[in-house]
Protein backbone atom coordinates (compact mmCIF):
# COMPACT_ATOMS: atom_id res chain seq x y z
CA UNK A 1 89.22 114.14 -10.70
CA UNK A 2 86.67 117.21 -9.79
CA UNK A 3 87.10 120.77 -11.36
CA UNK A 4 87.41 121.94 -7.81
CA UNK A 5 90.79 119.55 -7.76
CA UNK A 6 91.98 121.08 -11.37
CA UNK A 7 91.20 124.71 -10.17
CA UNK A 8 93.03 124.36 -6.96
CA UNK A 9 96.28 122.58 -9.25
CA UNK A 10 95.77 125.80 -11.40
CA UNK A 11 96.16 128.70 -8.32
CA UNK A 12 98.98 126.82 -7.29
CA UNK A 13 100.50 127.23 -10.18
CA UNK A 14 99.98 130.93 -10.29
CA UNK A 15 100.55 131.22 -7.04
CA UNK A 16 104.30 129.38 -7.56
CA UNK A 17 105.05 131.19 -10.63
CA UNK A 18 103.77 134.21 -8.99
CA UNK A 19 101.00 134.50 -11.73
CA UNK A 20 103.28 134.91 -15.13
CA UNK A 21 102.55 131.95 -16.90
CA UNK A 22 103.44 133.28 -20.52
CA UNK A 23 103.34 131.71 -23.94
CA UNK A 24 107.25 130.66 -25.41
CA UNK A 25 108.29 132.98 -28.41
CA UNK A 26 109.60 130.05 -30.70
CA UNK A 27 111.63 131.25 -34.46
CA UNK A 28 112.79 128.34 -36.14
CA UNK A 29 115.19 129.58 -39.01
CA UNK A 30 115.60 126.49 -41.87
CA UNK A 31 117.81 125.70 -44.45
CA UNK A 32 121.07 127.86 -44.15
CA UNK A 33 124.86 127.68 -44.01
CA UNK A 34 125.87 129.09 -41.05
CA UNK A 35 129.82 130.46 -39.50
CA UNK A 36 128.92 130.27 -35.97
CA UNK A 37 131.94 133.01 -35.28
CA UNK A 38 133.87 129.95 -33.95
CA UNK A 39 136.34 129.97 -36.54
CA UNK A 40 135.41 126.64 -37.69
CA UNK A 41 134.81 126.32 -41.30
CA UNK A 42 131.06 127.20 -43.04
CA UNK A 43 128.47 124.41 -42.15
CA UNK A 44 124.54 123.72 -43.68
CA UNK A 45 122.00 123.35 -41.17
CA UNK A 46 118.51 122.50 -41.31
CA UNK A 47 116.96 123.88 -38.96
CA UNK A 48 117.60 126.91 -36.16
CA UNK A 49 115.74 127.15 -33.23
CA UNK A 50 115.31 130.15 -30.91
CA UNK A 51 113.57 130.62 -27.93
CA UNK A 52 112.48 133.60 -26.19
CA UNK A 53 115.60 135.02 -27.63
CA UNK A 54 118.05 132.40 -26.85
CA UNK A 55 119.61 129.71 -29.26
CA UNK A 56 117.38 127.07 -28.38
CA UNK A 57 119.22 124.28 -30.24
CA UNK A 58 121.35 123.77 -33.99
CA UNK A 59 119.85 120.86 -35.95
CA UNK A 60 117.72 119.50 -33.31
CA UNK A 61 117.01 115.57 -33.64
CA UNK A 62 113.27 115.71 -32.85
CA UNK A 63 110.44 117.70 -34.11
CA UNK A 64 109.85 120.86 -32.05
CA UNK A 65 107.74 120.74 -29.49
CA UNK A 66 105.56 123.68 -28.86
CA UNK A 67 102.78 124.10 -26.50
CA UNK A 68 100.10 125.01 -28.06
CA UNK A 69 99.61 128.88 -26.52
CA UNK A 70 103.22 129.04 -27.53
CA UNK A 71 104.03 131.91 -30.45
CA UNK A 72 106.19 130.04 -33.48
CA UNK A 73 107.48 132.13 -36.58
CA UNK A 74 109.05 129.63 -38.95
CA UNK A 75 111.07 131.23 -42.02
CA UNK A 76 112.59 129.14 -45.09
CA UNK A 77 115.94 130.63 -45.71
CA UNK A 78 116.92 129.18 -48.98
CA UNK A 79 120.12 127.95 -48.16
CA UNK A 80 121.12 132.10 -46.83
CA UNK A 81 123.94 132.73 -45.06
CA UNK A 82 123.74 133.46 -41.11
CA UNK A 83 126.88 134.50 -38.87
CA UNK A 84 126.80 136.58 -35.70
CA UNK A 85 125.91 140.23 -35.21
CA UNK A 86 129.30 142.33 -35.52
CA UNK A 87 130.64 143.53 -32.42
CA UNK A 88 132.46 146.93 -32.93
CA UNK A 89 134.78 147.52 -29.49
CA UNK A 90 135.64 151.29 -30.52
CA UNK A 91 132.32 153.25 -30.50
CA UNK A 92 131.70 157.05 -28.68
CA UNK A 93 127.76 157.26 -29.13
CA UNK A 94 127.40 159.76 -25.97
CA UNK A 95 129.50 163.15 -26.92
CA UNK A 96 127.20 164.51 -29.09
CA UNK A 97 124.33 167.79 -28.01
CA UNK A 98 121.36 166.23 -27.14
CA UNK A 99 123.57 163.18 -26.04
CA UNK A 100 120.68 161.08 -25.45
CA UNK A 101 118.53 161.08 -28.43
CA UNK A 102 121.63 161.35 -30.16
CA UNK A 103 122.74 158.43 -28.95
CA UNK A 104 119.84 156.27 -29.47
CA UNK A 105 119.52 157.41 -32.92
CA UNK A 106 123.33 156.04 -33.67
CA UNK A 107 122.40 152.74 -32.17
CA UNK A 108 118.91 151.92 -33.47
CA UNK A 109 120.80 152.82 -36.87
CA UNK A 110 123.75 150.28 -35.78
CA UNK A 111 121.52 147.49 -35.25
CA UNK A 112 120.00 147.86 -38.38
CA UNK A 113 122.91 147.50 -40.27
CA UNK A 114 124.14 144.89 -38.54
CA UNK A 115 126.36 145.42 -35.37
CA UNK A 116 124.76 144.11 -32.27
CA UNK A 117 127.27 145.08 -29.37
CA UNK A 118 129.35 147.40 -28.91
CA UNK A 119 132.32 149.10 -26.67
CA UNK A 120 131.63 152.76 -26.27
CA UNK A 121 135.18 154.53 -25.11
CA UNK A 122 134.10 157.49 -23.64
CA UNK A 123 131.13 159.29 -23.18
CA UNK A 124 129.12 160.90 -20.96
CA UNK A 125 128.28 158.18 -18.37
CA UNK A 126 124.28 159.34 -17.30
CA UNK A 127 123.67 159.13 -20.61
CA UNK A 128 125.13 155.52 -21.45
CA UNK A 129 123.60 154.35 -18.07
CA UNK A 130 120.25 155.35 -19.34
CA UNK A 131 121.02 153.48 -22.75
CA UNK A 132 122.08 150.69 -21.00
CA UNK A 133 118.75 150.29 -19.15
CA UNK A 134 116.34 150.83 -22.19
CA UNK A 135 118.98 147.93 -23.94
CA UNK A 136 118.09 145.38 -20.95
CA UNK A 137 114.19 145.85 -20.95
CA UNK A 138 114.10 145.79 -24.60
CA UNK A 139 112.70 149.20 -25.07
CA UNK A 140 113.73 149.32 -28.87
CA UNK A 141 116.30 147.38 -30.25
CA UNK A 142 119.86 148.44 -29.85
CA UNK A 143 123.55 146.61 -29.67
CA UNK A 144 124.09 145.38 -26.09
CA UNK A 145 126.46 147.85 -24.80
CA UNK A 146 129.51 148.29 -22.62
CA UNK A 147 131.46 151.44 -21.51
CA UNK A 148 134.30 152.60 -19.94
CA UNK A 149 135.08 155.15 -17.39
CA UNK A 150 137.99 157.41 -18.65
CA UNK A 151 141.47 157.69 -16.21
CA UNK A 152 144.65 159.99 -17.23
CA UNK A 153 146.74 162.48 -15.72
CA UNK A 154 145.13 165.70 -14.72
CA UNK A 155 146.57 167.59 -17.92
CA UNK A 156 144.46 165.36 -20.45
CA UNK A 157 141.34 167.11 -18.73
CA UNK A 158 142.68 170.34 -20.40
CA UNK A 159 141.68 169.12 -23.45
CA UNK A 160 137.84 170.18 -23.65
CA UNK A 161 136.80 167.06 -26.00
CA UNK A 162 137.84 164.89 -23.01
CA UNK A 163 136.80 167.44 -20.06
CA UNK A 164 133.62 168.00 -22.07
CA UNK A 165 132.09 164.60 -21.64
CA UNK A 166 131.08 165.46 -18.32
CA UNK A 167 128.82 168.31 -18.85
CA UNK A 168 128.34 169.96 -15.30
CA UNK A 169 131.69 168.75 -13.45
CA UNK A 170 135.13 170.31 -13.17
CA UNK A 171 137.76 168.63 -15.56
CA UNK A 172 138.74 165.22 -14.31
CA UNK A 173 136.33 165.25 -11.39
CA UNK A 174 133.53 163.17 -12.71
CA UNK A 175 132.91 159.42 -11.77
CA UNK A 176 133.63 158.76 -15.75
CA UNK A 177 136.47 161.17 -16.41
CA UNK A 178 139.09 160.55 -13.43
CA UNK A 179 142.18 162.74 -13.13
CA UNK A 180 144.76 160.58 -11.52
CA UNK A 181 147.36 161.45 -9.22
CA UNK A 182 149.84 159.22 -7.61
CA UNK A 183 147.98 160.54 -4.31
CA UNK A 184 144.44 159.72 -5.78
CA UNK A 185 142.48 156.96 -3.48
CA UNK A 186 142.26 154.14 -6.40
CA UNK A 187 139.72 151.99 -4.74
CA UNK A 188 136.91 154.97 -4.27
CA UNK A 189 137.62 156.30 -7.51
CA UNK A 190 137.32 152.81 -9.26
CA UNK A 191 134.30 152.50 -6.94
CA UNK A 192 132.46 155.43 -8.27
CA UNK A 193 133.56 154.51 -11.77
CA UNK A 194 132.01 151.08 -11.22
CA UNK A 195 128.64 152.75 -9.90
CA UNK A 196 128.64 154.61 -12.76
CA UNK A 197 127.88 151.79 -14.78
CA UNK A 198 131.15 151.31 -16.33
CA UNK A 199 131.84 147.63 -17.11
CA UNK A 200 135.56 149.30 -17.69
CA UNK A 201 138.18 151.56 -16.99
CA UNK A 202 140.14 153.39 -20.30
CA UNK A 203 143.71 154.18 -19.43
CA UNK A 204 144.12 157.58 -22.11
CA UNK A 205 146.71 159.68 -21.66
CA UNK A 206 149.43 161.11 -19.26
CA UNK A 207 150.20 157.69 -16.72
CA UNK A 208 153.29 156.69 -15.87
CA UNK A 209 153.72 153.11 -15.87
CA UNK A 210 153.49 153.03 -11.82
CA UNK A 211 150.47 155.05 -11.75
CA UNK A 212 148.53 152.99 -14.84
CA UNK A 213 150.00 149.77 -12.93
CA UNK A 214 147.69 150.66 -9.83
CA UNK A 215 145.32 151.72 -11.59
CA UNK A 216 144.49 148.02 -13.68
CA UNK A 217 146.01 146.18 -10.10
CA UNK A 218 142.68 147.80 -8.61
CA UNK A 219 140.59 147.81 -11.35
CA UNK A 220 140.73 143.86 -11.66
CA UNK A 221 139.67 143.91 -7.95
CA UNK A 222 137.00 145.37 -8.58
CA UNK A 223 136.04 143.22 -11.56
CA UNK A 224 136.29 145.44 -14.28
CA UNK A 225 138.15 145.23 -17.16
CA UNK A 226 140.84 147.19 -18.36
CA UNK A 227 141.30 148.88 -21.72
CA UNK A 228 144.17 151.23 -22.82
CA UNK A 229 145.32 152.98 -25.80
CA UNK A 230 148.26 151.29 -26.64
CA UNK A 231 150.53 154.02 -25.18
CA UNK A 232 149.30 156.18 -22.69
CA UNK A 233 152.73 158.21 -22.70
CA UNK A 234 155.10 157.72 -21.23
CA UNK A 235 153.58 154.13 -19.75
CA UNK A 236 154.55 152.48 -23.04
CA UNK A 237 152.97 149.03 -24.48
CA UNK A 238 155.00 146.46 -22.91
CA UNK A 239 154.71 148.22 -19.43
CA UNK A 240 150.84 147.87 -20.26
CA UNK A 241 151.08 144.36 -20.71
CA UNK A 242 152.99 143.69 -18.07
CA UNK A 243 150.34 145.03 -15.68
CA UNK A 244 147.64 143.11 -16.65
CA UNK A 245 145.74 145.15 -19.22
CA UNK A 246 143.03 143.60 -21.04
CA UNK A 247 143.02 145.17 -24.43
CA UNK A 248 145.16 147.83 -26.20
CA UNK A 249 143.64 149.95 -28.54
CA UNK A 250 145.05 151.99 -31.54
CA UNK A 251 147.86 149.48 -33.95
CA UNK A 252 149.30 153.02 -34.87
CA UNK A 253 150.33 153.61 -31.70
CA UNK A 254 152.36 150.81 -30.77
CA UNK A 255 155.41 152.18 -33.04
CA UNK A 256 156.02 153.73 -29.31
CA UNK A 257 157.31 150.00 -27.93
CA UNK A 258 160.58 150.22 -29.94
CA UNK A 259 160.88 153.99 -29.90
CA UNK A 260 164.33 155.12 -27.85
CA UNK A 261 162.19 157.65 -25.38
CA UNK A 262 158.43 158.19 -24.54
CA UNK A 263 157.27 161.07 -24.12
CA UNK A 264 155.35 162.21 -21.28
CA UNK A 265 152.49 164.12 -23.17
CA UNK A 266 149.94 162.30 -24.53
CA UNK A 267 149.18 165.80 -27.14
CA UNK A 268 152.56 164.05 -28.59
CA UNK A 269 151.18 160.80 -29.72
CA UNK A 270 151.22 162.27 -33.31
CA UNK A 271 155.11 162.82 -33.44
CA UNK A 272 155.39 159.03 -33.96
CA UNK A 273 158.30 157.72 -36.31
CA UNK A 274 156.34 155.42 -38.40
CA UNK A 275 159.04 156.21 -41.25
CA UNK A 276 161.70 154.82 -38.79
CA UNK A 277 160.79 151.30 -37.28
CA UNK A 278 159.27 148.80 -38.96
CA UNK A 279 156.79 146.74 -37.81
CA UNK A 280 158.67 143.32 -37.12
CA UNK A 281 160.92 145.27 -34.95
CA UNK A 282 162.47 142.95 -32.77
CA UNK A 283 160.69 144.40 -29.39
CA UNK A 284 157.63 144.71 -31.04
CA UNK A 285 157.57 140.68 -31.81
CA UNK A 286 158.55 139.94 -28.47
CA UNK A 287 155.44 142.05 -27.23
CA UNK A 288 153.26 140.25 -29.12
CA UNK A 289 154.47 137.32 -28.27
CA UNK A 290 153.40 138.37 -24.66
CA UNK A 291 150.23 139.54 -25.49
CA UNK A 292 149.27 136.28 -27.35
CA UNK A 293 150.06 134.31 -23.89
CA UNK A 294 148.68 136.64 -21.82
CA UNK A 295 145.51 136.69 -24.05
CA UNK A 296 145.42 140.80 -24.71
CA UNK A 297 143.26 141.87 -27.33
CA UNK A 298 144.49 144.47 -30.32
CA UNK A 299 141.79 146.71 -30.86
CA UNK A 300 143.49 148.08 -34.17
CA UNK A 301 141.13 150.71 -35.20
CA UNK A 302 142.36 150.82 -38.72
CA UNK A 303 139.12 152.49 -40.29
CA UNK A 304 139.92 155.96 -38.04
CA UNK A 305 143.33 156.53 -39.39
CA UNK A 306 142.32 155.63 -42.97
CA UNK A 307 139.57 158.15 -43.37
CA UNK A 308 140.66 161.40 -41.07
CA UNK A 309 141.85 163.48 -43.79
CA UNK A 310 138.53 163.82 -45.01
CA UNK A 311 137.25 165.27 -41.79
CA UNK A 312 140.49 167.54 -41.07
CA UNK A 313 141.68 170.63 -43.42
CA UNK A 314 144.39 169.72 -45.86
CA UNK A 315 147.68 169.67 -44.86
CA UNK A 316 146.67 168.56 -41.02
CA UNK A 317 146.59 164.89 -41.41
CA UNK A 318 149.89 163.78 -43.12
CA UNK A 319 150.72 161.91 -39.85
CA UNK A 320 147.28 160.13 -39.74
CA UNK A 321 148.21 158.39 -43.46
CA UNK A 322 151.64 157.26 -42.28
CA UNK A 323 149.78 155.73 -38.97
CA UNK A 324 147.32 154.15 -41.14
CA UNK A 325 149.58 152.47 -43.08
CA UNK A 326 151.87 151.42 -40.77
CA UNK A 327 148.94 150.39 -38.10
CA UNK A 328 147.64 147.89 -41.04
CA UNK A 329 151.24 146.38 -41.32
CA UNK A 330 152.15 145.56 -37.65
CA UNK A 331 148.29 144.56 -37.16
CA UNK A 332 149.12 142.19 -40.02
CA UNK A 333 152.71 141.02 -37.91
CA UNK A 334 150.58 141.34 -34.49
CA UNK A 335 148.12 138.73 -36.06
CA UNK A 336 150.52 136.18 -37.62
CA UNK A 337 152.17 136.16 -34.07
CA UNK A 338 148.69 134.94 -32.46
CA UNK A 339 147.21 138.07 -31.04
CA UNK A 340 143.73 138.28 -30.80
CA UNK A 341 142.62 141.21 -33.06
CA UNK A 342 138.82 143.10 -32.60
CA UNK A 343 137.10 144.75 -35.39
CA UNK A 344 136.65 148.42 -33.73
CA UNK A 345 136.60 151.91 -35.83
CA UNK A 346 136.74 154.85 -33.06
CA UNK A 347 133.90 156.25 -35.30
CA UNK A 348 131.07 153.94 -36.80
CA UNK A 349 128.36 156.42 -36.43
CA UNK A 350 127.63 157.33 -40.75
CA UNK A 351 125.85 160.46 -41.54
CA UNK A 352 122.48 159.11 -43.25
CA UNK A 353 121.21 155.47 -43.54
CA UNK A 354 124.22 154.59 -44.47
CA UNK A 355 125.42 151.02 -42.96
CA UNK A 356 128.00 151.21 -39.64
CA UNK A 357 131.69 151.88 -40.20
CA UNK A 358 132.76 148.33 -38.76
CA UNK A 359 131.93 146.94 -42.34
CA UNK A 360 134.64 148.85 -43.42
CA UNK A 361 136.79 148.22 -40.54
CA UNK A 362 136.43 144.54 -41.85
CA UNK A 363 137.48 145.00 -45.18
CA UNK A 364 140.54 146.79 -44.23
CA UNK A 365 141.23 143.71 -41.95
CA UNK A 366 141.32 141.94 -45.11
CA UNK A 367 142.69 143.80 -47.73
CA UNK A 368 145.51 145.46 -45.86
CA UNK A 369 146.00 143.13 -43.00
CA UNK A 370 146.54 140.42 -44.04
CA UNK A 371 143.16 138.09 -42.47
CA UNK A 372 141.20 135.63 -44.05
CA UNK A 373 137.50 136.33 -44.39
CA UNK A 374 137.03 134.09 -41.84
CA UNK A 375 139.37 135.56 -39.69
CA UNK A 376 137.95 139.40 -39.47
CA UNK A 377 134.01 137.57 -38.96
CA UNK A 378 135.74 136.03 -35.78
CA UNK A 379 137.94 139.15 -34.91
CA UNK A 380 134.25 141.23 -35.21
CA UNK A 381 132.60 138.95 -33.42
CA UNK A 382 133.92 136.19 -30.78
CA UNK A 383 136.93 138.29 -30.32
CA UNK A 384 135.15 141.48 -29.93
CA UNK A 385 132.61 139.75 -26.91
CA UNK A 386 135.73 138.59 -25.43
CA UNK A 387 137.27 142.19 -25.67
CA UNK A 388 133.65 143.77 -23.91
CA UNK A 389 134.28 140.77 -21.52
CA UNK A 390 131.06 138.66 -22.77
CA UNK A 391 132.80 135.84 -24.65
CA UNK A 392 130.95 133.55 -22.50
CA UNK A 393 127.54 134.90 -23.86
CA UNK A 394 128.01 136.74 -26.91
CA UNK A 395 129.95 136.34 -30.14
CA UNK A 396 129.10 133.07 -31.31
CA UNK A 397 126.02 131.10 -31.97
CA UNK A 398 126.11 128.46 -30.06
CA UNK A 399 122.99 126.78 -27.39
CA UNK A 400 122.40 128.92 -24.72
CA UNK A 401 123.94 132.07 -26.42
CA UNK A 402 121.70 135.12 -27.04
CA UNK A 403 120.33 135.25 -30.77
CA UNK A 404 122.05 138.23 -32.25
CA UNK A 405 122.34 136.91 -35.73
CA UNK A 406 122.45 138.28 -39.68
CA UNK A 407 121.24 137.02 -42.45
CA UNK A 408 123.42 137.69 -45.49
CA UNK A 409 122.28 137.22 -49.01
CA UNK A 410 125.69 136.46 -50.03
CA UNK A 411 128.52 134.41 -48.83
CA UNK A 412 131.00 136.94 -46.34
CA UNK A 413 133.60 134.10 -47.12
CA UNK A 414 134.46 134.71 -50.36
CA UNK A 415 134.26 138.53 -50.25
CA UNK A 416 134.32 139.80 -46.84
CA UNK A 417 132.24 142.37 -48.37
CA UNK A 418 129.44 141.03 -48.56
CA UNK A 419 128.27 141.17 -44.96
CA UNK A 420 126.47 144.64 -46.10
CA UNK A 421 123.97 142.56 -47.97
CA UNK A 422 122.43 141.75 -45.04
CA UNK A 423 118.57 140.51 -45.65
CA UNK A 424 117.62 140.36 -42.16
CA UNK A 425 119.05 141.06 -38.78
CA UNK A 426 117.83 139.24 -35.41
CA UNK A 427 118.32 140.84 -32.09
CA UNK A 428 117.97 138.53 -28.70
CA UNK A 429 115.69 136.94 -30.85
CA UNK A 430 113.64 139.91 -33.00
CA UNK A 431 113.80 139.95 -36.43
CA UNK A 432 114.91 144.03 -37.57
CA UNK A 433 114.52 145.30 -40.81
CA UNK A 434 118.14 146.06 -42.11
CA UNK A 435 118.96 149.73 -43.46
């Protein structure tokens, strides 16, 4: 055949794949035991292959094949240990001054140390919509993130932490911060919420369980998920259930389900009698039996409760150690009863280069509730894509799933611990120097 006939094949080409014909990013990771977040049991594999970012294939049967313009980084792991990039669902990365470079300090730090998605709360939407851009181009390397838009009765706005993530708006009257009346027109407000790049809607404070009923009924319409603190007073935890919600965040707070009366103030939530029911109250295992049909996450939060006395002055946070220790028990009872629990901390940000609270949020999974090692990798990982509402992408390592990977020195299964000694970290492919 001419050269005329090759150079005409060739502009076709182009002209098909509208001129972007670009060489295949190929790492090939070898010789490693790897949890795939599963839950299946710690297997060796030979080789890893990514492409482009994706999981290419697990032990493939023939020799890659690479075209030669392609880009291939192979790396000998030594028999390491590799297991999916922690997923923390409890994150506020956007309520800081300077928000945004605030922000993208916290999660180029994150990433680093290990965490590659996370749930951020509530926070100051502009700013997480602008994160949540630079994330998808692959600006600099960051968790993939998700974020909800923050609904409650118009007297949680008086509280200025809350009001104040909307810098510029009256209290409640932001697309992200919604004060919620029984007269409020649901679908435009859960419209707006949903163009402000929320993937979610957080049910906080001050609903009534007809008002936070509507408010998931439309939300699900819409296609966004719904995520509550476990009581949102007075719509309790069952009543929560019962309307659909997705996840419930904050074990502490579920005490409320076999509490005689709920209040109606959210500023109450701290009044809790921890001292009084105990965790395997009867309508507290009959919730969780609900919530392990109905498939609702338990975003425990553990870490928060365990640590506020060392950010409050003494003699504030006597309730917060009788939550924490109670929230670790009926996590523990919640978990034996087949709910799905997520590894979030409701603050992960360290001061320093210190690694991401989550590792700790693990440990406490294990040492006070009652998991297997095992058992907090998956709640941190295919349980926390599922509570973002990625399980279908994100969480495990699998063909076809993103590459958001680490590379641990040491084996997390015999010390849960030991996901700190992380030697490498791979985003969507990218291999990140760890903290």
């Amino acid at each position: 055949m001419s050269c005329r006939y090759w150079l005409v094949t060739l502009i076709c080409l182009l002209l098909i794949s509208g001129g972007d014909i670009r060489a295949a990013q190929w790492l090939v990771l070898s010789d490693l035991q790897l949890i795939d977040g599963t839950g299946k049991a710690a297997y060796p594999v030979a080789a890893l292959v990514i492409q482009d970012g994706i999981i290419h294939a697990i032990n493939p049967p023939e020799p890659l094949d690479v075209a030669p313009t392609d880009s291939v980084t192979r790396i000998d792991l030594n028999g390491a240990w590799v297991m999916p990039g922690l997923i923390d669902t409890h994150v506020h990365v956007a309520r800081f001054p300077e928000t945004l470079k605030q922000a993208e300090r916290i999660l180029k730090q994150a990433v680093r140390g290990g965490v590659t998605g996370v749930r951020d709360m509530g926070g100051d939407a502009r700013t997480l919509a602008e994160l949540t851009r630079a994330l998808f181009n692959q600006e600099w390397a960051g968790p993939a993130l998700a974020y909800a838009g923050i609904y409650g009765g118009p007297s949680l706005f008086d509280d200025q932490r809350i009001a104040g993530l909307a810098p510029g708006f009256a209290p409640g009257g932001a697309a992200w911060t919604r004060a919620i009346t029984a007269q409020t027109d649901l679908k435009l407000a859960v419209a707006e919420t949903k163009g402000a790049g929320a993937t979610g809607i957080k049910l906080y404070g001050n609903l009534d369980a007809e008002l936070a009923t509507r408010v998931i009924h439309q939300a699900h319409q819409q296609n966004l998920k719904t995520w509550a603190h476990a009581t949102v007073f007075p719509a309790g935890p069952g009543q929560l259930v019962d309307a659909g919600v997705n996840v419930l965040s904050h074990a502490a707070y579920l005490v409320w389900e076999a509490a005689e009366v709920i209040p109606a103030d959210y500023q109450t939530r701290t009044d809790a009698p921890w001292d009084q029911i105990p965790p395997d109250h009867p309508r507290l295992i009959a919730l969780f039996a609900k919530m392990a049909r109905q498939g609702v996450y338990l975003d425990a939060t553990l870490y928060v409760y365990q640590t506020l006395h060392q950010v409050v002055p003494p003699g504030q946070a006597e309730w917060a150690q009788a939550a924490a220790a109670w929230g670790a028990r009926v996590t523990a009872v919640a978990h034996r009863m087949g709910v799905k629990i997520t590894a979030g901390t409701d603050w992960f940000e360290p001061d320093g280069d210190e690694l991401p609270h989550t590792h700790e949020e693990l440990a406490l999974l294990v040492e006070q509730a009652g998991l297997s090692p095992l058992q907090a990798i998956v709640a941190a990982t295919r349980n926390g894509a599922g509570a973002l509402g990625l399980a279908e992408v994100k969480g495990t390592l699998m063909t076809g799933h993103p590459a958001d990977l680490l590379i641990l020195t040491d084996n997390p299964l015999e010390d849960i611990r030991n996901t700190r000694k992380i030697r490498t970290v791979v985003r969507h492919g990218r291999l990140i120097e760890p903290l």
